[in-house]
C-alpha atoms as a PDB file:
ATOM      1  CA  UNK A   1       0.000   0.000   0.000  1.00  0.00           C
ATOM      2  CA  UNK A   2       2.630   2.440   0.887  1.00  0.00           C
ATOM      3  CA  UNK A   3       4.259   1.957  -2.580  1.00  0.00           C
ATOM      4  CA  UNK A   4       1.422   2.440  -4.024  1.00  0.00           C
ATOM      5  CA  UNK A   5       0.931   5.499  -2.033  1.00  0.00           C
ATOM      6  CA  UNK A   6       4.601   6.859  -2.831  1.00  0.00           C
ATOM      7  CA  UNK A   7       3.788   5.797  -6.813  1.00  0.00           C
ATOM      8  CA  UNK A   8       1.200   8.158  -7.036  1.00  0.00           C
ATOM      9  CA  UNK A   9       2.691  10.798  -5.385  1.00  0.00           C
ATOM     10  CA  UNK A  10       5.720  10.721  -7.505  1.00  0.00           C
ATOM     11  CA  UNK A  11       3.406  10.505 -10.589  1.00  0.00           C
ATOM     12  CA  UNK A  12       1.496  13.863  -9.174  1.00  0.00           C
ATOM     13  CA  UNK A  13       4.924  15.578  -8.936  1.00  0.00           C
ATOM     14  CA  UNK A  14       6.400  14.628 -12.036  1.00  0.00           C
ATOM     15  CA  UNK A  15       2.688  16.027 -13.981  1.00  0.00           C
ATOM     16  CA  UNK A  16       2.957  19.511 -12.119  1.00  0.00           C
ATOM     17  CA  UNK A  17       7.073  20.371 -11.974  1.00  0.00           C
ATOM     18  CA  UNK A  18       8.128  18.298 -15.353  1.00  0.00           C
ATOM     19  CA  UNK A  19       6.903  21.083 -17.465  1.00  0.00           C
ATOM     20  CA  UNK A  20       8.651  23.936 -15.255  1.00  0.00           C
ATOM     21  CA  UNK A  21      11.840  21.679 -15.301  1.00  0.00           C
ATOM     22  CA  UNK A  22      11.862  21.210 -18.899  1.00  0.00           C
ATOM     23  CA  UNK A  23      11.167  25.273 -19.232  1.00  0.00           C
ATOM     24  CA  UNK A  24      13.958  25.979 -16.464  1.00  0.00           C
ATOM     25  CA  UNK A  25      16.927  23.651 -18.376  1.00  0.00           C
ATOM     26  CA  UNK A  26      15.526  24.579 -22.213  1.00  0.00           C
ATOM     27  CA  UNK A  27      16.100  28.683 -21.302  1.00  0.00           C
ATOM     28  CA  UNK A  28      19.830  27.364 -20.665  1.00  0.00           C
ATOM     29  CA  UNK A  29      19.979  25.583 -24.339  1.00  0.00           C
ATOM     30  CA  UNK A  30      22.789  27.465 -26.440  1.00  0.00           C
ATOM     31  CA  UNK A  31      20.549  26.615 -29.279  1.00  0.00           C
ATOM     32  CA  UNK A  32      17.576  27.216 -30.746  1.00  0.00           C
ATOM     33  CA  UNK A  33      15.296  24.330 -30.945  1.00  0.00           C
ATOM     34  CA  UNK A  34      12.901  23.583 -28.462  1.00  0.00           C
ATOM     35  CA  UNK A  35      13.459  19.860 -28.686  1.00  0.00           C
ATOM     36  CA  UNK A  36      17.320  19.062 -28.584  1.00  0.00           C
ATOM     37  CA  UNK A  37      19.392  20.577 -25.309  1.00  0.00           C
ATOM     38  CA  UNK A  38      22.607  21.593 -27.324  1.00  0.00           C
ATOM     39  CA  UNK A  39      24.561  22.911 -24.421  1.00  0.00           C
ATOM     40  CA  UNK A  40      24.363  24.739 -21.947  1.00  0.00           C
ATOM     41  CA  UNK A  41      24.482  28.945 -22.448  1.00  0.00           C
ATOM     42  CA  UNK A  42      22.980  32.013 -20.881  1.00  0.00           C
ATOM     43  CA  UNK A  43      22.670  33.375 -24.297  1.00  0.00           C
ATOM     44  CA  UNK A  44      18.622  33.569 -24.521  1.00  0.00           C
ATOM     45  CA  UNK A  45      18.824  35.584 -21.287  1.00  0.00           C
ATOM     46  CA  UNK A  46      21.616  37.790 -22.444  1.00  0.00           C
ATOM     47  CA  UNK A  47      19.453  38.578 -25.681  1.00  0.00           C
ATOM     48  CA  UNK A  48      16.196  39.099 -23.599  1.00  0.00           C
ATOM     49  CA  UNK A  49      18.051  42.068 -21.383  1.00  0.00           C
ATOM     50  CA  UNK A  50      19.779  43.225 -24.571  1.00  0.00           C
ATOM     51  CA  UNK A  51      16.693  43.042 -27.144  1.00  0.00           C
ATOM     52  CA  UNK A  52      13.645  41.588 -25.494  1.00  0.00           C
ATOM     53  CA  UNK A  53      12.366  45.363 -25.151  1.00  0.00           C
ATOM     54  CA  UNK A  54       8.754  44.343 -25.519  1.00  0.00           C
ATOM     55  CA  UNK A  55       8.490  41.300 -23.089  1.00  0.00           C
ATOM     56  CA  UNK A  56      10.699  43.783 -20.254  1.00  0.00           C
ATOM     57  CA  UNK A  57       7.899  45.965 -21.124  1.00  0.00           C
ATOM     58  CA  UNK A  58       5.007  43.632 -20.071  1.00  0.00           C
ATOM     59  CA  UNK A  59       6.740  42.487 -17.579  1.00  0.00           C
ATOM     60  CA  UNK A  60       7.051  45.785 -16.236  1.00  0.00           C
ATOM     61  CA  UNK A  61       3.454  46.429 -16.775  1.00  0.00           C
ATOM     62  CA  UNK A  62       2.495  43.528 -14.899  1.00  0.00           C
ATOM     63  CA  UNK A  63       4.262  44.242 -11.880  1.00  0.00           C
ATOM     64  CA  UNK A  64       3.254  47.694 -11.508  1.00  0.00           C
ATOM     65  CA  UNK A  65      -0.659  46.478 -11.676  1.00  0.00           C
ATOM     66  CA  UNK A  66       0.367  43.609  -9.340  1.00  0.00           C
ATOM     67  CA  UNK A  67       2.240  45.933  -6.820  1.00  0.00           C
ATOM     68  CA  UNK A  68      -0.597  48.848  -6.956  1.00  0.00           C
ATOM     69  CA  UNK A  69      -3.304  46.145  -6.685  1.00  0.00           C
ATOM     70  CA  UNK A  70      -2.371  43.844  -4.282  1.00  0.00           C
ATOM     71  CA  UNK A  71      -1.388  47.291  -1.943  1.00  0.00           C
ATOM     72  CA  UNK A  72      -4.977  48.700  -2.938  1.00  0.00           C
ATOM     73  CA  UNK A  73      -6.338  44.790  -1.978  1.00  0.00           C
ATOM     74  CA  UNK A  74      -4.321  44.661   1.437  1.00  0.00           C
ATOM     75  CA  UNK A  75      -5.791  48.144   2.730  1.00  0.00           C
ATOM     76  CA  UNK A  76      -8.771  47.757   1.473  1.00  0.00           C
ATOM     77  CA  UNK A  77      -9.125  44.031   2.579  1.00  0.00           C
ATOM     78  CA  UNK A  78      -7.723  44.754   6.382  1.00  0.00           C
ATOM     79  CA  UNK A  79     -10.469  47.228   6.274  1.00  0.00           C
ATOM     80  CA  UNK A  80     -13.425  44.697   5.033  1.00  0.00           C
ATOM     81  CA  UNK A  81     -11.727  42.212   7.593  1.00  0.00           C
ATOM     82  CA  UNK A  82     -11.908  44.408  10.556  1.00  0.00           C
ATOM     83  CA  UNK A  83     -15.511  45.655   9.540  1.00  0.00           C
ATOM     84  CA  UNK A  84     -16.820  41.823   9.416  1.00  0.00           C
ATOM     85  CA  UNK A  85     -15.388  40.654  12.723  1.00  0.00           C
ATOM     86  CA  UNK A  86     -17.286  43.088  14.620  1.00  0.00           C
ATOM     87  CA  UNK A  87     -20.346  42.574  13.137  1.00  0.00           C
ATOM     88  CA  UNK A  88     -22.928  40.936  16.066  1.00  0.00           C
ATOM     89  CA  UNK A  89     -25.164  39.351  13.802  1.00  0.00           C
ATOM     90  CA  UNK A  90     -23.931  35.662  12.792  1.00  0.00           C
ATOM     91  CA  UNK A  91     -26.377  35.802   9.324  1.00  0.00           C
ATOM     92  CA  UNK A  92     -24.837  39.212   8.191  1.00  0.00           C
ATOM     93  CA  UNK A  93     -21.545  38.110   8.566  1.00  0.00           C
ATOM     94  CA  UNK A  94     -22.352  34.467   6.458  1.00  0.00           C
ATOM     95  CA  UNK A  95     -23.739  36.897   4.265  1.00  0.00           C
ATOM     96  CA  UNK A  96     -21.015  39.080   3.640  1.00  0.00           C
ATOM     97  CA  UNK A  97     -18.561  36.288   3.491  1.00  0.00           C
ATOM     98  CA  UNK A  98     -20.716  34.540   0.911  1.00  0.00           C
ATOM     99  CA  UNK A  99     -20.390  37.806  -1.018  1.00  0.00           C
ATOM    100  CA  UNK A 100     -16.427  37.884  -0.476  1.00  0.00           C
ATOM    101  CA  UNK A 101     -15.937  34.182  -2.036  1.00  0.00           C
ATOM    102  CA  UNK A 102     -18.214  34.976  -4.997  1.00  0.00           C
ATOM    103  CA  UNK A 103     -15.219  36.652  -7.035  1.00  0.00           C
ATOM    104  CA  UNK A 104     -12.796  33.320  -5.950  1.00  0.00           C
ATOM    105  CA  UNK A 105     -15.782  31.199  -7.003  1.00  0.00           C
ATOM    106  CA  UNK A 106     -16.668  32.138  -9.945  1.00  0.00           C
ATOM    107  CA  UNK A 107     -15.034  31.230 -13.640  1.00  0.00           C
ATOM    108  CA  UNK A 108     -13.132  33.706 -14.060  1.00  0.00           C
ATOM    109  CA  UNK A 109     -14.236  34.164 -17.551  1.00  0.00           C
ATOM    110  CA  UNK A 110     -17.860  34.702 -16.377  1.00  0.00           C
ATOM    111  CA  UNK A 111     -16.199  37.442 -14.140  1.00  0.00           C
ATOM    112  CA  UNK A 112     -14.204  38.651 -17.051  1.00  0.00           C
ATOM    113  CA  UNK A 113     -17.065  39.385 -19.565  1.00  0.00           C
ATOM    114  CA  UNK A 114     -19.458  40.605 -16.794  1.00  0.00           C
ATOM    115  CA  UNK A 115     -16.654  43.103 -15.860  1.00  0.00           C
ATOM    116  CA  UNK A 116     -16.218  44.380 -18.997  1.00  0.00           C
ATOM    117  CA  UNK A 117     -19.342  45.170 -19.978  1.00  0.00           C
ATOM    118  CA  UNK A 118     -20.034  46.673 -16.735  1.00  0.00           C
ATOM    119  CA  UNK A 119     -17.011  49.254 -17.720  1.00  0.00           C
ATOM    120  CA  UNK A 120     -18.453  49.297 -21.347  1.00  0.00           C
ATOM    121  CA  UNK A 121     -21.843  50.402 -19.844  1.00  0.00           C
ATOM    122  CA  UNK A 122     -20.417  53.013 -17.778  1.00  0.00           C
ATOM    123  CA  UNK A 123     -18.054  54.622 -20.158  1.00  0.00           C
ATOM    124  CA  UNK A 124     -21.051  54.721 -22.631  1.00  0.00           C
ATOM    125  CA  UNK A 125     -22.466  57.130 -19.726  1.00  0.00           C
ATOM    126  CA  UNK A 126     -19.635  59.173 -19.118  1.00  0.00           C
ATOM    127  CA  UNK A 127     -18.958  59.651 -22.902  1.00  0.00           C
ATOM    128  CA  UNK A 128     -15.302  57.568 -22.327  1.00  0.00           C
ATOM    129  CA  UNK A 129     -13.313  57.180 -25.662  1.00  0.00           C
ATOM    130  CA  UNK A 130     -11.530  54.365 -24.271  1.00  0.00           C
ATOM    131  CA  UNK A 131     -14.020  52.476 -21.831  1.00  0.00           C
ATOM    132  CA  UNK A 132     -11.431  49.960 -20.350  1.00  0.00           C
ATOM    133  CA  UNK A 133      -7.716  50.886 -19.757  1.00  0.00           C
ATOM    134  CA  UNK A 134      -5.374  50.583 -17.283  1.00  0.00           C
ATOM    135  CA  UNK A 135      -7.486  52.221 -14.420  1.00  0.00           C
ATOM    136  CA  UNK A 136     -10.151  49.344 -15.368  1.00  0.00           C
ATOM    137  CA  UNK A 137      -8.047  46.309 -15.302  1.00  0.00           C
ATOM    138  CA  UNK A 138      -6.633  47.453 -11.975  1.00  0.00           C
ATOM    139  CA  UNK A 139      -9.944  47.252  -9.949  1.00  0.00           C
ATOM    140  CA  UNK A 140     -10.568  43.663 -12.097  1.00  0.00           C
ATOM    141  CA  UNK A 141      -7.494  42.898 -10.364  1.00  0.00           C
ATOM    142  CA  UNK A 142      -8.314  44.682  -7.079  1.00  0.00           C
ATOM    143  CA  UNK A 143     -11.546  42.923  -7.169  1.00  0.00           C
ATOM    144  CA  UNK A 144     -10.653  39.320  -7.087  1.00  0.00           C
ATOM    145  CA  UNK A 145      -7.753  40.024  -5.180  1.00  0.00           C
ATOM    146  CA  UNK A 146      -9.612  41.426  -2.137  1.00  0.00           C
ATOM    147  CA  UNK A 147     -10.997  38.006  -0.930  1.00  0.00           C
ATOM    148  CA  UNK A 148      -7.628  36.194  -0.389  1.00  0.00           C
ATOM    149  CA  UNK A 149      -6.255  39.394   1.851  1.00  0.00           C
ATOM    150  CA  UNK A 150      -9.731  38.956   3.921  1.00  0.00           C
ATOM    151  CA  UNK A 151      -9.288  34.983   4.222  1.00  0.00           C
ATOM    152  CA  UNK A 152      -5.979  35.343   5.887  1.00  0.00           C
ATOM    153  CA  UNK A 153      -6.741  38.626   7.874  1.00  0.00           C
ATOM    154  CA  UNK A 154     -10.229  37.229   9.402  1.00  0.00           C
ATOM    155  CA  UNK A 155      -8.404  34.480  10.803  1.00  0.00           C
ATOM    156  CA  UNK A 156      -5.746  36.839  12.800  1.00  0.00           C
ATOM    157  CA  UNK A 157      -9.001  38.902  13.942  1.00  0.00           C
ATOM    158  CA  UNK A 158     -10.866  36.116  15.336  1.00  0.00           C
ATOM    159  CA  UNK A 159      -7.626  34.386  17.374  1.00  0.00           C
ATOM    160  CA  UNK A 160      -6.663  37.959  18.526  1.00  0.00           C
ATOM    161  CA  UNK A 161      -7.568  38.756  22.124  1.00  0.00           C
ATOM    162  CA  UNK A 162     -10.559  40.983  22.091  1.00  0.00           C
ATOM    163  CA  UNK A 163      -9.307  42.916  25.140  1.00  0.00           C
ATOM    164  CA  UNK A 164      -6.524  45.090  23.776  1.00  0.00           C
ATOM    165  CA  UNK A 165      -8.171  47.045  22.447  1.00  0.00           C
ATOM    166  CA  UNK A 166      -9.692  47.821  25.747  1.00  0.00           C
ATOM    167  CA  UNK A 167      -6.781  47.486  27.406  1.00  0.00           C
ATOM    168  CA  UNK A 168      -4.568  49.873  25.108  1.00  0.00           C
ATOM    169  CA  UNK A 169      -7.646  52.339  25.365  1.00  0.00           C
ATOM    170  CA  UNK A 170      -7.185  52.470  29.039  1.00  0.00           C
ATOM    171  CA  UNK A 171      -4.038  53.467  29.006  1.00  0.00           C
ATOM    172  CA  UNK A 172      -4.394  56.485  27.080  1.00  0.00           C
ATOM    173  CA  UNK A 173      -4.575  55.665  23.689  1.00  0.00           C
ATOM    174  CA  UNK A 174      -7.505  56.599  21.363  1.00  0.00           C
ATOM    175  CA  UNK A 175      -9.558  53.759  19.264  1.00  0.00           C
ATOM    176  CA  UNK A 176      -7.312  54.748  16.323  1.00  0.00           C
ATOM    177  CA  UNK A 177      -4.100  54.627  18.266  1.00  0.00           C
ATOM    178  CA  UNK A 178      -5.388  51.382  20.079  1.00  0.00           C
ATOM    179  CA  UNK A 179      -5.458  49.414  17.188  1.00  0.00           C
ATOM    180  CA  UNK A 180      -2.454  50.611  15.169  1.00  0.00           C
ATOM    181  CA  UNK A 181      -0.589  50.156  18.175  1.00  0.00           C
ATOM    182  CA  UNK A 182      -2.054  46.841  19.447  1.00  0.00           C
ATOM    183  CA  UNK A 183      -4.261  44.838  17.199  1.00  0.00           C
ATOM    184  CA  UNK A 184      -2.515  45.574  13.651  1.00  0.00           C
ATOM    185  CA  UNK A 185       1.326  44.274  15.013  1.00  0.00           C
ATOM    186  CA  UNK A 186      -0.676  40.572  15.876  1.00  0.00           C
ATOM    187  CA  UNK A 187      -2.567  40.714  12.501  1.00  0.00           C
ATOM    188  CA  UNK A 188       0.228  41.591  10.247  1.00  0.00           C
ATOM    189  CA  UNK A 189       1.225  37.860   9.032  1.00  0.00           C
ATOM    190  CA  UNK A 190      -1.679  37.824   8.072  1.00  0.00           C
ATOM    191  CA  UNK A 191      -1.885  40.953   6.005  1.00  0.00           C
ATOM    192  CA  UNK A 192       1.193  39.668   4.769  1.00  0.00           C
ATOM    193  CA  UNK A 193       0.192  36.217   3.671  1.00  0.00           C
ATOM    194  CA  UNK A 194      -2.848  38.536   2.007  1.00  0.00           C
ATOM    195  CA  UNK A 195      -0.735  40.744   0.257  1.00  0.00           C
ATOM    196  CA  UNK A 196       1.581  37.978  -1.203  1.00  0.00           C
ATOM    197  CA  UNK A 197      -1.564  35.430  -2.034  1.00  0.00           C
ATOM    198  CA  UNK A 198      -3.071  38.994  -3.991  1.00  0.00           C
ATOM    199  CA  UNK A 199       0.313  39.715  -5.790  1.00  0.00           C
ATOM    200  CA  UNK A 200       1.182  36.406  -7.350  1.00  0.00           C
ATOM    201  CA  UNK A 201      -2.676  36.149  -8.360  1.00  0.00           C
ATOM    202  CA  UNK A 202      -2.592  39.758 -10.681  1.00  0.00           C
ATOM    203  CA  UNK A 203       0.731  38.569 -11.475  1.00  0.00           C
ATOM    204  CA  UNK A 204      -0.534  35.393 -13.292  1.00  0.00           C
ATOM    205  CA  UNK A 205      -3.670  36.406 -13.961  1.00  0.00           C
ATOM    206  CA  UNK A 206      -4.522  36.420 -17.863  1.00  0.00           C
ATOM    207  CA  UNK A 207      -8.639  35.880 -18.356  1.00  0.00           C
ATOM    208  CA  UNK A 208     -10.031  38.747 -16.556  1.00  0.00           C
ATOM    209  CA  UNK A 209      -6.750  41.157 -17.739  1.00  0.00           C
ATOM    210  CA  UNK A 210      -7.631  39.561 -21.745  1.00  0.00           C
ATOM    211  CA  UNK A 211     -11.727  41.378 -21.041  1.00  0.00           C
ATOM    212  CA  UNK A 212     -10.575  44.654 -19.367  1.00  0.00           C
ATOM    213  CA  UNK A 213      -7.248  45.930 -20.497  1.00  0.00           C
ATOM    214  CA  UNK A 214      -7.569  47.497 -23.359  1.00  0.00           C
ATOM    215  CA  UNK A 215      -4.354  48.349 -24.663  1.00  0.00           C
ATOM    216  CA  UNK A 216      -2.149  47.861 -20.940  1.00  0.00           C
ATOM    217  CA  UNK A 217      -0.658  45.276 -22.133  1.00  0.00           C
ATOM    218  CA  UNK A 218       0.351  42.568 -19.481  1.00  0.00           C
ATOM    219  CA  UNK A 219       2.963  39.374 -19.341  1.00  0.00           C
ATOM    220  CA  UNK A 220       0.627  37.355 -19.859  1.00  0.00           C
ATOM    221  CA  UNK A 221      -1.401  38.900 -22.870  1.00  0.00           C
ATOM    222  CA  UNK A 222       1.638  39.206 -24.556  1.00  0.00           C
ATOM    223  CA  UNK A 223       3.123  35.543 -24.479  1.00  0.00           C
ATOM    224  CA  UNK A 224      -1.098  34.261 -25.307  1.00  0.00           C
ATOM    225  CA  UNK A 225      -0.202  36.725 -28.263  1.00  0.00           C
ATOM    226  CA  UNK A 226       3.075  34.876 -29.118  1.00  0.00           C
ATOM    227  CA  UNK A 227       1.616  31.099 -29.344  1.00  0.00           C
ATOM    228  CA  UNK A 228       0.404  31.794 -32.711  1.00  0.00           C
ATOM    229  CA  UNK A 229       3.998  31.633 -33.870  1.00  0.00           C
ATOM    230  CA  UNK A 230       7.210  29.259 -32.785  1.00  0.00           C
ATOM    231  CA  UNK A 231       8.375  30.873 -29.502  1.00  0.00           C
ATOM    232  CA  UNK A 232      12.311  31.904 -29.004  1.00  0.00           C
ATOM    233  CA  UNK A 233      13.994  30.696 -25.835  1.00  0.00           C
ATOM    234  CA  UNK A 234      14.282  34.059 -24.900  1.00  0.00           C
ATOM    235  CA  UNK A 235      10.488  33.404 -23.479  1.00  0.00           C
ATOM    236  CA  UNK A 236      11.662  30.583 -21.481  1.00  0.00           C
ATOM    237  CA  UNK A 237      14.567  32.089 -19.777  1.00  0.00           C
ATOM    238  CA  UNK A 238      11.186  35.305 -18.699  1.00  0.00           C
ATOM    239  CA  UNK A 239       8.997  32.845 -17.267  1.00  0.00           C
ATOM    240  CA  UNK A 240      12.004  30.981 -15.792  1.00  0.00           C
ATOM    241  CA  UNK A 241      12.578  34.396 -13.967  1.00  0.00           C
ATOM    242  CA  UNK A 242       9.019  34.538 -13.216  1.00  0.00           C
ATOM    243  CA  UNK A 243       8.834  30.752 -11.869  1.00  0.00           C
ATOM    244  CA  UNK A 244      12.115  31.690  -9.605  1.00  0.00           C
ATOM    245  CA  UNK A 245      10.157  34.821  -8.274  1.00  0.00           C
ATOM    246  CA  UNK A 246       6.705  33.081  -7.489  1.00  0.00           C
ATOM    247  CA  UNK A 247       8.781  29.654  -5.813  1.00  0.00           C
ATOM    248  CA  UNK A 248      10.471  32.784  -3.329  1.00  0.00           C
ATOM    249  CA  UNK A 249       7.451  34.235  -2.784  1.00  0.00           C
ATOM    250  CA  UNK A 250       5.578  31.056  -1.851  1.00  0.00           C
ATOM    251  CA  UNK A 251       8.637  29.785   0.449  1.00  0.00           C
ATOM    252  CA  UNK A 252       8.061  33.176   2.171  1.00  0.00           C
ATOM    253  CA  UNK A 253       4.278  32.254   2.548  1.00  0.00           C
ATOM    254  CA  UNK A 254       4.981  29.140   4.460  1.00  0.00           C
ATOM    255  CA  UNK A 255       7.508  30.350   6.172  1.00  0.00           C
ATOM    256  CA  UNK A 256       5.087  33.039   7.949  1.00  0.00           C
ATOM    257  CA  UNK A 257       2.486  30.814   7.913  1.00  0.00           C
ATOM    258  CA  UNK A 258       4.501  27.993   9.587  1.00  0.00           C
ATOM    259  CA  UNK A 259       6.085  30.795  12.028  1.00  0.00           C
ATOM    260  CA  UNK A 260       2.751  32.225  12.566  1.00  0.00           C
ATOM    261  CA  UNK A 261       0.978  28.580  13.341  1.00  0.00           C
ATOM    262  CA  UNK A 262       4.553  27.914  16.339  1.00  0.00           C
ATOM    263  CA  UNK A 263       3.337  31.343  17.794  1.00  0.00           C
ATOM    264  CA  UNK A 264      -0.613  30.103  17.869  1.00  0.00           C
ATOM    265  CA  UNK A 265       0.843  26.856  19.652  1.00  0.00           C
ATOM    266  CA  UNK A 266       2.943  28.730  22.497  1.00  0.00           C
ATOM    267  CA  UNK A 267       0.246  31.077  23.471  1.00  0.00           C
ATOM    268  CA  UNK A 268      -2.249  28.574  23.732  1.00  0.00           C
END
């Protein structure tokens, strides 16, 4: 049974990280087939800093939505969170947090479309020329990335003892001051977790970006537009960059989350 077990495990690895292996050792391939590994070279990453002006582009593009978005997401999110854990009523809350997972829930290309045309109907009011652009795509992105900074900052809320407030209050501090000062320090891993989770989903996010960007063009959008034709490796050795970036950010995640779980254990 327990080679069984370790079989299927292996096979579940090998589906999801062959693919990203074969991308990471191809973007090392001096030539330029996609099939035979010639030897290894850094020359498709050389070429995409010397002449891969349009992918540095997108890429730049994408991480100033993620980066505005996921900060908009976090602040706005921490907000939402605080908002719903002092709500009384147990029905409004379910309420609201059915509400939350709606944008998670949903195909994204239902939330895509609907989007757009929402921004299509109002620019037709306003008398836009251009009714989606880059101030568009960035509350798609805010939108669905709200939820996950919630998720993780709910939690926080709801282990946090409900007395500093109180206690921080008595000692001089107003409600603002009381909660800077003594609720947000024990509820930042999760804002963190929630900003992280928020980046690296506008940062690989292509089906809502492909219904409200008009021309911002994004990572993403840009490679979808490059499948029509053979790709160079120059692509590879981009999303090999982009892989590297996402594994950090997820060993960060678990790291805090991990550290964060020790902490739960020793006060309780």
């Amino acid at each position: 049974m327990r080679v069984l077990r370790g079989i299927f495990i292996a096979l579940i690895l090998i589906l999801l990280y062959a693919p990203m292996i074969v991308m990471l050792v191809f973007s090392f391939n001096s030539g330029t087939g996609t099939a035979v590994f010639e030897g290894f070279s850094l020359r498709w990453y050389k070429e995409l800093f010397l002449y891969g002006g349009d992918m540095l582009g997108a890429l730049r593009n994408t991480l100033i939505l993620a980066l505005l978005s996921s900060i908009v997401s976090t602040v706005l999110g921490t907000v939402a969170a605080v908002g719903i854990s002092k709500m009384k009523k147990q029905w409004t809350k379910s309420t609201i947090m059915s509400i939350t997972n709606i944008p998670m829930m949903n195909p994204e290309v239902v939330t895509g479309i609907s989007m757009m045309l929402m921004f299509v109907f109002i620019g037709r009011i306003l008398n836009l020329i251009n009714s989606v652009n880059f101030i568009t795509i960035l509350i798609a992105h805010i939108t669905f990335g709200l939820p996950y900074v919630i998720l993780n900052v709910l939690p926080r809320l709801s282990s946090t003892d409900k007395h500093l407030t109180e206690a921080a209050m008595d000692l001089g501090c107003t409600s603002v001051e009381a909660f800077f000062k003594a609720v947000l320090p024990s509820i930042t891993p999760g804002i963190i977790v929630g900003f992280i989770m928020a980046f690296t989903m506008s940062l690989d996010d292509f089906v809502i970006s492909y219904f409200t960007n008009g021309t911002y063009q994004t990572l993403p959008l840009l490679i979808y537009s490059m499948t029509r034709k053979p790709m160079k490796p120059d692509v590879y050795a981009l999303e090999s960059i982009m892989f590297i970036i996402i594994l950090v950010l997820m060993i960060l995640l678990n790291i805090i989350q991990s550290d964060d779980k020790k902490k739960g254990r020793k006060a309780s």
